[in-house]
Protein backbone atom coordinates (compact mmCIF):
# COMPACT_ATOMS: atom_id res chain seq x y z
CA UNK A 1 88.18 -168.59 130.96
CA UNK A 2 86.72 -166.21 128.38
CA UNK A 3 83.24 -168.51 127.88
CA UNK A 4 80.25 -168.89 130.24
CA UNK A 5 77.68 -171.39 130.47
CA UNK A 6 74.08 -170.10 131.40
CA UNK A 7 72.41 -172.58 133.09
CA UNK A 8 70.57 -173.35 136.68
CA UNK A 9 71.10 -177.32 135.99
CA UNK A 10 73.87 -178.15 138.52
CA UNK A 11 74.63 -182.04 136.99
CA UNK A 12 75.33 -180.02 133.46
CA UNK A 13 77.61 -177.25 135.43
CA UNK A 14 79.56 -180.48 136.50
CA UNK A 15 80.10 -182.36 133.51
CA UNK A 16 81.15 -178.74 131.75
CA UNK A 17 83.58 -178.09 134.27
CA UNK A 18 84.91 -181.82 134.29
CA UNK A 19 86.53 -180.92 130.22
CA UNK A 20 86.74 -177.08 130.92
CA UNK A 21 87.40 -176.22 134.36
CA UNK A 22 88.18 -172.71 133.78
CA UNK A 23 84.41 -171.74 132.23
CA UNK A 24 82.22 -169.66 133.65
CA UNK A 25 78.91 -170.38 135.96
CA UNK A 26 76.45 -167.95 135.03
CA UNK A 27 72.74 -168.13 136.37
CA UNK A 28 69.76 -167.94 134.25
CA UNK A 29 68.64 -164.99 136.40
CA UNK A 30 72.09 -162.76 135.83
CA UNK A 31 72.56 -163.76 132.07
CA UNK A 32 73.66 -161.10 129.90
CA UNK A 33 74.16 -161.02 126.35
CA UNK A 34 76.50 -158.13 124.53
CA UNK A 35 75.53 -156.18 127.84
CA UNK A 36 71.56 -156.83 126.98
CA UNK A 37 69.93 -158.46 130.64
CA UNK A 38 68.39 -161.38 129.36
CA UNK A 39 67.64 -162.98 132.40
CA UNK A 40 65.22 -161.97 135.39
CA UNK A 41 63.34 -159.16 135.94
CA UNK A 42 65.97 -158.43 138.52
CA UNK A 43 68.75 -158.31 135.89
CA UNK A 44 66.88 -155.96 133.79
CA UNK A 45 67.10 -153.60 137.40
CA UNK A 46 70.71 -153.89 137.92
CA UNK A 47 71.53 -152.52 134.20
CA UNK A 48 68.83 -149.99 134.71
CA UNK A 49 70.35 -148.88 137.97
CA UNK A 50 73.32 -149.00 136.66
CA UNK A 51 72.14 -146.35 133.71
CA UNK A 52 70.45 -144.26 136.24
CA UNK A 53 73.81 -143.75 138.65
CA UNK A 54 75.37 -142.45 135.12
CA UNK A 55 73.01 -139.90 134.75
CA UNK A 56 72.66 -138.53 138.41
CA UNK A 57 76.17 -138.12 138.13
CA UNK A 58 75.23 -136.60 134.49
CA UNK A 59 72.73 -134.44 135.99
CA UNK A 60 75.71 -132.71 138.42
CA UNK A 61 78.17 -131.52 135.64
CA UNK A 62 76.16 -130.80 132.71
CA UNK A 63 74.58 -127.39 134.73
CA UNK A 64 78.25 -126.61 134.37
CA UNK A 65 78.01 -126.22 130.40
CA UNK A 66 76.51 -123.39 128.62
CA UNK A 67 72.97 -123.74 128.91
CA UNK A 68 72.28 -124.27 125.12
CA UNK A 69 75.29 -126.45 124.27
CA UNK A 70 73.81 -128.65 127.89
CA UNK A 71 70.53 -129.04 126.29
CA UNK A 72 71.17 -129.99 122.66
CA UNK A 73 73.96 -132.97 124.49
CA UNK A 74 71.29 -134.22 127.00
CA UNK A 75 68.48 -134.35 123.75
CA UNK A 76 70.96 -135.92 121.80
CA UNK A 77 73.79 -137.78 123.59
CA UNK A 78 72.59 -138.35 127.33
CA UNK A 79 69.51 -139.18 128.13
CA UNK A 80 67.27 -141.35 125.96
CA UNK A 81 70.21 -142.34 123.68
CA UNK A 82 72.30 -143.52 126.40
CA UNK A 83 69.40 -146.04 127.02
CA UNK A 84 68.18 -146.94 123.67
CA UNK A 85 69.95 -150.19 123.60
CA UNK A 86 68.59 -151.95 126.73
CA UNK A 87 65.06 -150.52 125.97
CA UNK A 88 65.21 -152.50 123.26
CA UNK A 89 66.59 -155.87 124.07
CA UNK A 90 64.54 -155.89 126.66
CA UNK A 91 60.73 -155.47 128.05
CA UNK A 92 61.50 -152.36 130.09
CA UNK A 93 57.95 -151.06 130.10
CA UNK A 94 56.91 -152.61 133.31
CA UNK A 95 59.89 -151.80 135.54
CA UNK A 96 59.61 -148.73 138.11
CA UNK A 97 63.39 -147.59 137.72
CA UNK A 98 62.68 -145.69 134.35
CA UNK A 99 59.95 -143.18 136.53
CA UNK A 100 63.13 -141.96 138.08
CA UNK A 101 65.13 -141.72 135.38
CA UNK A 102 62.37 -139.81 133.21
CA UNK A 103 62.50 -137.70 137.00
CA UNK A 104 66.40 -137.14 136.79
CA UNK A 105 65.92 -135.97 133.45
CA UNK A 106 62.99 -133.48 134.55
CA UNK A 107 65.13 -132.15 136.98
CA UNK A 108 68.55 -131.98 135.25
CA UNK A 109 65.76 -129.81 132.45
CA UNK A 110 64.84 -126.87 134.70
CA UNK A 111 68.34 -127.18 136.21
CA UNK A 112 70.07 -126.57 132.98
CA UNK A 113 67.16 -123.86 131.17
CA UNK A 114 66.25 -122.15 134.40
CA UNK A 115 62.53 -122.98 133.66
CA UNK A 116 60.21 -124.59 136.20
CA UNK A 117 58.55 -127.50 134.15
CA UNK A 118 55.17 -129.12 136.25
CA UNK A 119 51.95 -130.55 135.05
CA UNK A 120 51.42 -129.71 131.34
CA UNK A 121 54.56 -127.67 130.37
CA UNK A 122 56.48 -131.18 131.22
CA UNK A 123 54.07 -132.80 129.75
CA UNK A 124 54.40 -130.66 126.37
CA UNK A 125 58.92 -130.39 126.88
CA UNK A 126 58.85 -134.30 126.59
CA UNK A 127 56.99 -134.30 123.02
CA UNK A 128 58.84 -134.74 120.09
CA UNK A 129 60.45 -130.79 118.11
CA UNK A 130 58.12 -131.60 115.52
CA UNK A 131 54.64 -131.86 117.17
CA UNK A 132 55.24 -128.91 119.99
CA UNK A 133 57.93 -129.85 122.13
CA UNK A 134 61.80 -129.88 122.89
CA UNK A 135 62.29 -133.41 121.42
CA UNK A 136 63.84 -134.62 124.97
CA UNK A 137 61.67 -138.06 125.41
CA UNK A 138 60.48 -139.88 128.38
CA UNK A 139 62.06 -143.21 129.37
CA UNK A 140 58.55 -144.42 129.66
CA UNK A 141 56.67 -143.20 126.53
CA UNK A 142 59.91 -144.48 125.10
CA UNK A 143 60.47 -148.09 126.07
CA UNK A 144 57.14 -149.46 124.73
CA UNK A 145 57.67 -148.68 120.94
CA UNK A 146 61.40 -149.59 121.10
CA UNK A 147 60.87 -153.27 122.63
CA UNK A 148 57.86 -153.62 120.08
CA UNK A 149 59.76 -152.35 117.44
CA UNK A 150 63.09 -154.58 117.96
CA UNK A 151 60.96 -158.10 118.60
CA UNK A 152 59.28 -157.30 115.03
CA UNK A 153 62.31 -156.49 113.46
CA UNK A 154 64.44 -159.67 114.76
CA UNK A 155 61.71 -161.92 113.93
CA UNK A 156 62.64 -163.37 111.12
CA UNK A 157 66.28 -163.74 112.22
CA UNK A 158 65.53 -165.42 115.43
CA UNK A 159 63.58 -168.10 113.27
CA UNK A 160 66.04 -169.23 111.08
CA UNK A 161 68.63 -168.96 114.18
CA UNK A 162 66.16 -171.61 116.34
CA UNK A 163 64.94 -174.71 115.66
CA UNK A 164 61.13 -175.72 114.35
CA UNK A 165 60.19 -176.67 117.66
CA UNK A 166 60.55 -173.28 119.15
CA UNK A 167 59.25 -170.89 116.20
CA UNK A 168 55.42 -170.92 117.53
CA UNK A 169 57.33 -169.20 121.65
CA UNK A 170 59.97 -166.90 119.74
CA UNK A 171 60.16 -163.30 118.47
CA UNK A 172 56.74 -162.30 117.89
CA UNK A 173 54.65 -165.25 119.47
CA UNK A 174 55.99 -165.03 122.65
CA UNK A 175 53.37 -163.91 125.60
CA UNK A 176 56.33 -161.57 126.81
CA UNK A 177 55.40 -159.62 122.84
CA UNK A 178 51.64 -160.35 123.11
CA UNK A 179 51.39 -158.66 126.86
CA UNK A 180 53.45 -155.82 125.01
CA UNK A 181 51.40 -155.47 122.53
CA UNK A 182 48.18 -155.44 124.24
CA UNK A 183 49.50 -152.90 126.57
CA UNK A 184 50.53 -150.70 123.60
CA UNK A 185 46.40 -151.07 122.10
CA UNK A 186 45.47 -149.39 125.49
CA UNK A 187 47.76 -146.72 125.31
CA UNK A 188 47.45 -145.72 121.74
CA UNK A 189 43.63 -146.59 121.70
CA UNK A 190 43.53 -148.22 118.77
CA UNK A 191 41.84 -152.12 118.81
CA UNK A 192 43.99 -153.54 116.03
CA UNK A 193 47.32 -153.62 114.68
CA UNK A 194 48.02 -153.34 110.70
CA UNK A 195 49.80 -156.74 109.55
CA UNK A 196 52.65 -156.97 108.77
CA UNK A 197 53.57 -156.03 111.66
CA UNK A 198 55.73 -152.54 111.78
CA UNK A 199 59.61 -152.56 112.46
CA UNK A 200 60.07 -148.81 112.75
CA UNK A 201 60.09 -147.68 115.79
CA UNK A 202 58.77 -144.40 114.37
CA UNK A 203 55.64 -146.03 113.16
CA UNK A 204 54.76 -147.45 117.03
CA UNK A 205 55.90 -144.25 118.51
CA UNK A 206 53.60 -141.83 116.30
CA UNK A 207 49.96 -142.99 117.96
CA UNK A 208 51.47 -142.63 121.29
CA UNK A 209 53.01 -139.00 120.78
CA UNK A 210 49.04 -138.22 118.54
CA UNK A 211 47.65 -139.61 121.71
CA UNK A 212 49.47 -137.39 124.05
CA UNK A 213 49.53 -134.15 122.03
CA UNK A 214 46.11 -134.54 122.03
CA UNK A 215 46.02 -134.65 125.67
CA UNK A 216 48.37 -131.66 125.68
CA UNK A 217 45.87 -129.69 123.53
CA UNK A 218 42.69 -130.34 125.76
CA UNK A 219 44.33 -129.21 128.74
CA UNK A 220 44.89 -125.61 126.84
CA UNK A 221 42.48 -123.68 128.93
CA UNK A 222 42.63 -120.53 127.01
CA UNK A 223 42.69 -119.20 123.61
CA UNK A 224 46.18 -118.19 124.01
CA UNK A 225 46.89 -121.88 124.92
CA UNK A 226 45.54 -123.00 122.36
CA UNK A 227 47.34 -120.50 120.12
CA UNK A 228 50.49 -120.72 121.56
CA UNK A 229 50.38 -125.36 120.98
CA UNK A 230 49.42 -124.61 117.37
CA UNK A 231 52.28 -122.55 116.44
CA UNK A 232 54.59 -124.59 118.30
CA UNK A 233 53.36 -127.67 116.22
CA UNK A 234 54.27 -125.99 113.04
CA UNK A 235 56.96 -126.65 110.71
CA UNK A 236 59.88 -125.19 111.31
CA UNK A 237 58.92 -123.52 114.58
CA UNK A 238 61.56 -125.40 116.51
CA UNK A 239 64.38 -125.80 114.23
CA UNK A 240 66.15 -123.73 116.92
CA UNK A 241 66.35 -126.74 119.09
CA UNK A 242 68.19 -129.11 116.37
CA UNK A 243 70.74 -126.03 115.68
CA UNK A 244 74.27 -126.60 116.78
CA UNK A 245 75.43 -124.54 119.42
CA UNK A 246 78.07 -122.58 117.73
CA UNK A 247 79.09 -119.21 118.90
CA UNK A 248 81.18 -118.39 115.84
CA UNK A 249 78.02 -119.22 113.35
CA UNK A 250 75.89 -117.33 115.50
CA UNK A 251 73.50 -120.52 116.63
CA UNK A 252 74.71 -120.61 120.16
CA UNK A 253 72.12 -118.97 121.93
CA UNK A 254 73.32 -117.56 125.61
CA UNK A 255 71.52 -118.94 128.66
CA UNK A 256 68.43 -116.07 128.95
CA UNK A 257 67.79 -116.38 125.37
CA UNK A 258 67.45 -119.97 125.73
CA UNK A 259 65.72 -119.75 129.25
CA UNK A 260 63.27 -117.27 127.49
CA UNK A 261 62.80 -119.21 124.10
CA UNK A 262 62.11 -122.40 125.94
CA UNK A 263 59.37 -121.07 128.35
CA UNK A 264 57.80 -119.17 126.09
CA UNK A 265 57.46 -122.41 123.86
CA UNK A 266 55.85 -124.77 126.76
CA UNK A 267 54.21 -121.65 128.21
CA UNK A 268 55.92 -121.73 131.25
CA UNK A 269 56.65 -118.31 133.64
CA UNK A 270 58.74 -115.98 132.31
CA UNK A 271 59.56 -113.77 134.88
CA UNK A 272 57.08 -111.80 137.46
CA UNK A 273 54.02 -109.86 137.05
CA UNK A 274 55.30 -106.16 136.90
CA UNK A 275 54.74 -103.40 134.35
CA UNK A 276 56.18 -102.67 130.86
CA UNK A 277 57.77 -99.12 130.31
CA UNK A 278 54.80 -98.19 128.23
CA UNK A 279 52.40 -98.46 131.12
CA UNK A 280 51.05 -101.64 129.88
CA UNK A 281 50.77 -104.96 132.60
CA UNK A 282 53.02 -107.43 132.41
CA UNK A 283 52.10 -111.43 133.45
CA UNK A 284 54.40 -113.96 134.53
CA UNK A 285 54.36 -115.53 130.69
CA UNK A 286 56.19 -111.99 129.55
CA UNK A 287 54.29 -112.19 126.31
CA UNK A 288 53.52 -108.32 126.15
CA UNK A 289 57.12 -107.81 125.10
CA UNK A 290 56.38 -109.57 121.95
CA UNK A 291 53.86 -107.21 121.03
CA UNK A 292 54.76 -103.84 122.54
CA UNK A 293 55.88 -101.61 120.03
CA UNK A 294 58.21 -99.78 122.74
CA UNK A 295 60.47 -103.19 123.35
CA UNK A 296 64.06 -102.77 122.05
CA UNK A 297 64.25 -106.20 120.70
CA UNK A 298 62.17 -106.12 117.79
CA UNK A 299 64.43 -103.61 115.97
CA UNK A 300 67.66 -105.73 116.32
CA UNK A 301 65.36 -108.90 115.97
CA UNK A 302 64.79 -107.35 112.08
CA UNK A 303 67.69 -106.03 111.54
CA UNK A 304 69.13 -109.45 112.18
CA UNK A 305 67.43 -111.27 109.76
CA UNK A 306 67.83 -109.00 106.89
CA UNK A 307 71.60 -109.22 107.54
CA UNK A 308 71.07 -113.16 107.37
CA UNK A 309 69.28 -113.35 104.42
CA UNK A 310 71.89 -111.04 102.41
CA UNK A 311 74.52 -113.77 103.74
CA UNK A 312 72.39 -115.77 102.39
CA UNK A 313 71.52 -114.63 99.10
CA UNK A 314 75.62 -113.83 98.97
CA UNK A 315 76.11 -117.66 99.78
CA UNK A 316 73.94 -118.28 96.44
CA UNK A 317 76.33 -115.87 94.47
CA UNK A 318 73.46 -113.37 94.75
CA UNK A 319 74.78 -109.90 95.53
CA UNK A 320 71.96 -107.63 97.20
CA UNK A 321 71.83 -104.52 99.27
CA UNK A 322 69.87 -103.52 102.51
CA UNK A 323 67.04 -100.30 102.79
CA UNK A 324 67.52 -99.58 98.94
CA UNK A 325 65.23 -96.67 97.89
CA UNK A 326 64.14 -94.63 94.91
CA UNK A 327 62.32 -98.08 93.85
CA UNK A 328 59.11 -96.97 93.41
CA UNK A 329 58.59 -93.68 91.09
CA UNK A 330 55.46 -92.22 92.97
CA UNK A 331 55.89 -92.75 96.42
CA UNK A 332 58.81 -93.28 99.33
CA UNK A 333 58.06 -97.33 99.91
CA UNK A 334 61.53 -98.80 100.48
CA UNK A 335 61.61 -102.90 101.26
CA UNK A 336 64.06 -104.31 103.38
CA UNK A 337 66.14 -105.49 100.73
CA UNK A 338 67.01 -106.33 97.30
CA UNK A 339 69.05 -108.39 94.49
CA UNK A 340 71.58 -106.59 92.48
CA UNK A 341 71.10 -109.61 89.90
CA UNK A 342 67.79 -110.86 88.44
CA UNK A 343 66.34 -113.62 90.37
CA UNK A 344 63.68 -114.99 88.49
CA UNK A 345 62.16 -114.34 84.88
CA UNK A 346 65.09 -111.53 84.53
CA UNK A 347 63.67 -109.46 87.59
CA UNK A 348 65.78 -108.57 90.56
CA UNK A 349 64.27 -109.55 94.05
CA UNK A 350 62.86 -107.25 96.28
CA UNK A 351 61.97 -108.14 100.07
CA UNK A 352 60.45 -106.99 103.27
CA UNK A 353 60.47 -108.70 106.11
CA UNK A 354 57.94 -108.68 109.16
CA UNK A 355 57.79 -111.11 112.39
CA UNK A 356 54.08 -110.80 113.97
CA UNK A 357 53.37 -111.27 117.17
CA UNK A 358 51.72 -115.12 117.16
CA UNK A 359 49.94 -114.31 121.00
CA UNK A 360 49.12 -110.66 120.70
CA UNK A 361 45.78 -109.89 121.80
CA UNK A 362 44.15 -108.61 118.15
CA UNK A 363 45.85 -111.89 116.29
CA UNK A 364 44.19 -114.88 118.90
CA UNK A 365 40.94 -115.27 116.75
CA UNK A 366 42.43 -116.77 113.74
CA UNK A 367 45.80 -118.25 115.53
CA UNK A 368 43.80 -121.09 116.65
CA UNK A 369 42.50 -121.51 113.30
CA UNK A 370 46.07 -123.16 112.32
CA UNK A 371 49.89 -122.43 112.15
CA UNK A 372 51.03 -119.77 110.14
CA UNK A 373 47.85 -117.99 109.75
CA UNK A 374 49.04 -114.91 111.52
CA UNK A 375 52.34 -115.04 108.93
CA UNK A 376 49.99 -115.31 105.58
CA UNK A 377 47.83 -112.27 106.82
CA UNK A 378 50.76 -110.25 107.06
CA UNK A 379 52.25 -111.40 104.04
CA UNK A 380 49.19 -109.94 102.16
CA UNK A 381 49.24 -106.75 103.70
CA UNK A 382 52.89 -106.52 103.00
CA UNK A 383 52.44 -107.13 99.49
CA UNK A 384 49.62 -104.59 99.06
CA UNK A 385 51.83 -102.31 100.88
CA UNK A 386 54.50 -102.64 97.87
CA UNK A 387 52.42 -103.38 95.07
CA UNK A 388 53.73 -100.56 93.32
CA UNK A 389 56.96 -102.74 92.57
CA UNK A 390 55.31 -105.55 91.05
CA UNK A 391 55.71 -104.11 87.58
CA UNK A 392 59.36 -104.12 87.82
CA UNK A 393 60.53 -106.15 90.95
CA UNK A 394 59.94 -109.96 92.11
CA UNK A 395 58.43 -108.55 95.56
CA UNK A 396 58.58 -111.35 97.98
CA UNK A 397 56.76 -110.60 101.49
CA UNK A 398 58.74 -112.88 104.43
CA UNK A 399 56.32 -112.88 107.75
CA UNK A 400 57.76 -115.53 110.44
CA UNK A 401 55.40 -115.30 113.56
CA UNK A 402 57.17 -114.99 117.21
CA UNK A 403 56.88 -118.63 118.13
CA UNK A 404 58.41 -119.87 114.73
CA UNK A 405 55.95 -120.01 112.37
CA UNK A 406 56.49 -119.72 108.85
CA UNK A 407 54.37 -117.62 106.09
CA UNK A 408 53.65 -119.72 102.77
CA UNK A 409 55.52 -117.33 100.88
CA UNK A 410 58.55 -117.05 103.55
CA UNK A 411 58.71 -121.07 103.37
CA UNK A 412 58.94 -121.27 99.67
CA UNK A 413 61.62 -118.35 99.56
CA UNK A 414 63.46 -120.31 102.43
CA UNK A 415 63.38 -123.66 100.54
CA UNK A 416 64.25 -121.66 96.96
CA UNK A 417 66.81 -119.95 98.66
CA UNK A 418 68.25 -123.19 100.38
CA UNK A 419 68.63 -124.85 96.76
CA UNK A 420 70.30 -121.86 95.53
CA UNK A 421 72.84 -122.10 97.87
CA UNK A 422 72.67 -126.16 97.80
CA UNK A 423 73.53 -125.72 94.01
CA UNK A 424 76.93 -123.73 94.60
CA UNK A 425 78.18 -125.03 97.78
CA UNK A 426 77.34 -128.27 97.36
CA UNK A 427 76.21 -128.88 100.68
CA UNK A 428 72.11 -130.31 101.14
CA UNK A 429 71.95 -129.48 104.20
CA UNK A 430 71.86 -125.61 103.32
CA UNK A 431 68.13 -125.35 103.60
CA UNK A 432 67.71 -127.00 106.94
CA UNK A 433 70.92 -124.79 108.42
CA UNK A 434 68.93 -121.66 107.21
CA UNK A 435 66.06 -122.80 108.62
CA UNK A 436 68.07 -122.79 112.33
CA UNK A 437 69.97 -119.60 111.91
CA UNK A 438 66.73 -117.39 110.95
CA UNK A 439 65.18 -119.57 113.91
CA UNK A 440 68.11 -118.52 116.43
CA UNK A 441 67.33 -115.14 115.30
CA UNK A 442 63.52 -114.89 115.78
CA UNK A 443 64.16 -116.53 119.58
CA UNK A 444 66.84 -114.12 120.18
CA UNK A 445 64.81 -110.89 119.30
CA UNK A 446 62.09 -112.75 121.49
CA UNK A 447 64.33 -112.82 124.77
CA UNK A 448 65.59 -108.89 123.79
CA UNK A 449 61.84 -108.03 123.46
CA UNK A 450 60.55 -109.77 126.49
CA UNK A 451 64.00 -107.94 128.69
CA UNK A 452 63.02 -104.84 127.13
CA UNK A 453 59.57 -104.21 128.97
CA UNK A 454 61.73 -103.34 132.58
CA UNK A 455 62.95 -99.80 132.65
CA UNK A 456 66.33 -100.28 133.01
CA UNK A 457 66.33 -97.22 135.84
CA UNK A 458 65.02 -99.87 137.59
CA UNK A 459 66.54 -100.95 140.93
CA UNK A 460 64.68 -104.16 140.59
CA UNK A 461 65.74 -105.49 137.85
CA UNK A 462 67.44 -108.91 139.23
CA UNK A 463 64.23 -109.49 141.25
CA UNK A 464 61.68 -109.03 138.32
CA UNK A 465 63.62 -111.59 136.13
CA UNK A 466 64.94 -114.26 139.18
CA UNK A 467 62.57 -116.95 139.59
């Protein structure tokens, strides 16, 4: 009773049941295997059905969550990874269930960030973190390399499981893996495949997500565009959306932080057109507030960060201090920050920190010229501002841009910094979890700046930000 025969042949279901009466009848169309369809086209639908009632009634109860801690479960836990397996057991590519399932998870998106995502904003949200979007895939961009990937990797198994007579039909000879791969050529334009053939599913995924950032980046109609898909593609930039949510680290971000982070990431509205307390007009993208040197954020967005990296340094067994002065004999310069101990070469550390505005109007010319550009510039002038403690002080400038982007010298103070702490903790993931918590930071000063540009005598306050 607990074995099945697969088979359409009725004279073999016969003589089976004739010794074991009890056995199963299962139809070559309806065969499963470990819960893989293996059958028909129409098996492959039922299982995919089946997945897509799971996450409509997903989609209902994770708006219910905070909006950060809904976000990094459906990128990690809900959506793709719930369907990984039967994407790649089987040649899901074709089949017209997983348009609404990549449409459930659209929807359940702007349910859960509050953030209308149409034409190229969903089109940059389903990229993955590292190359400019929120890292939650599409069923369809997704199916392809998985089902590719699986076939190569099982192919040597699946010939030593089958006999000679069926290696030239099995694992990467059948037509089912040659249609595949042809399909995958026209998608990834590319007219030949590098032998042996791949196993990673990371190595057939990357020409697909090249091909559509590139399509992303030609649909950038403005400088500012162009500026904003740049940074976004940096390192780093979105290390805010592989932090845990964790209110009592500080990494939980609340739902208009979030809301604001996130749009101002895929370039999506903001808020509505209305005008900053400095007189200044404000568009729907709410960039203005990153800029405007009346918007409350950026002072807690500073102070923040200085208080993070003395946690930080204190994690390394580093004591330091915040706004130290009498540094400098001849003049009043005072840096953010310094070491009580010597940091390298016996001289203590002394740092300033600075977060440029990536989109404001005076810094577009050279932010399309690559990310972190805007960072570097402002690292020099910082250093030329405190030159005058070069003699006697390791001056290290730290410049991370709005959207995320990291200075050279910020990155290699990060990284330093992150083995420092790596060496007395023990733990090697210090460097990446400082990487999230000064990224949690930046996008929460972002939000507080972006709020900050509506007088707060203002009646209208609900209506300016409800979209």
């Amino acid at each position: 009773s607990k074995c099945e025969i697969i088979t359409d042949d009725a004279d073999v279901v016969q003589k089976v049941n004739a010794i074991a009466p009890a056995i199963r009848h299962i139809s070559t169309a309806s065969a499963m295997l470990l819960g893989a369809p293996i059958g028909s086209d129409q098996c492959v639908d039922e299982v995919l059905e089946a997945k897509l009632q799971e996450l409509r009634r997903l989609a209902d109860r994770v708006s219910l969550l905070n909006a950060h801690d809904a976000l990094f479960l459906l990128k990690n836990c809900f959506s793709i990874p719930k369907l990984s397996y039967t994407l790649r057991t089987s040649p899901c590519y074709t089949h017209q269930l997983l348009a609404e399932y990549d449409a459930i998870i659209q929807s359940t998106l702007e349910s859960i960030m509050n953030v209308t995502l149409s034409g190229d904003a969903w089109e940059q949200s389903t990229l993955p973190v590292a190359n400019g979007g929120i890292g939650v895939r599409r069923a369809t961009d997704v199916a392809l390399p998985a089902y590719l990937s699986s076939v190569t990797g099982s192919h040597a198994l699946v010939i030593q499981l089958l006999p000679q007579a069926l290696h030239e039909v099995a694992g990467i000879n059948e037509p089912i893996f040659a249609a595949a791969l042809n399909e995958w050529q026209s998608r990834a334009g590319v007219t030949s495949v590098q032998q042996p053939l791949p196993t990673a599913q990371k190595v057939w995924d990357a020409p697909l997500v090249k091909a559509q950032e590139a399509k992303v980046s030609a649909a950038a109609s403005d400088q500012a565009g162009k500026a904003r898909l740049t940074a976004a593609s940096a390192p780093h930039s979105g290390a805010f959306l592989h932090a845990r949510p964790c209110a009592s680290l500080g990494t939980r971000l609340d739902n208009s932080s979030l809301r604001i982070a996130v749009a101002l990431r895929l370039g999506a509205p903001v808020c509505l057109p209305h005008t900053c307390i400095c007189g200044a007009p404000v568009d729907n993208t709410g960039r203005h507030g990153l800029s405007c040197r009346k918007s409350a954020g950026r002072l807690s967005r500073h102070s923040a960060v200085n208080e993070l990296i003395k946690r930080a340094l204190m994690s390394a067994e580093i004591p330091s201090r915040l706004e130290p002065t009498s540094l400098a004999q001849h003049n009043d310069r005072r840096p953010d920050g310094m070491s009580l101990t010597p940091w390298t070469r016996g001289r203590c550390l002394a740092w300033d920190f600075t977060c440029p505005d990536t989109l404001a109007p005076s810094h577009l010319n050279i932010a399309v010229n690559g990310p972190g550009v805007v960072a570097n510039e402002a690292e020099m002038k910082k250093r030329a501002k405190y030159a005058c403690l070069t003699a006697t002080f390791h001056f290290v400038p730290i410049a991370v841009e709005t959207l995320g982007s990291l200075g050279d010298e910020a990155d290699n103070f990060i990284h330093d910094l992150g083995r420092r702490i790596t060496t007395v903790t023990g733990e090697r993931r210090a460097t990446e979890f400082l990487l999230q918590r000064l990224s949690v930071a930046i996008q929460r000063g972002n939000a507080a700046s972006v709020l900050g540009t509506v007088n707060c005598q203002s009646n209208n306050l609900d209506a300016v930000y409800y979209l």
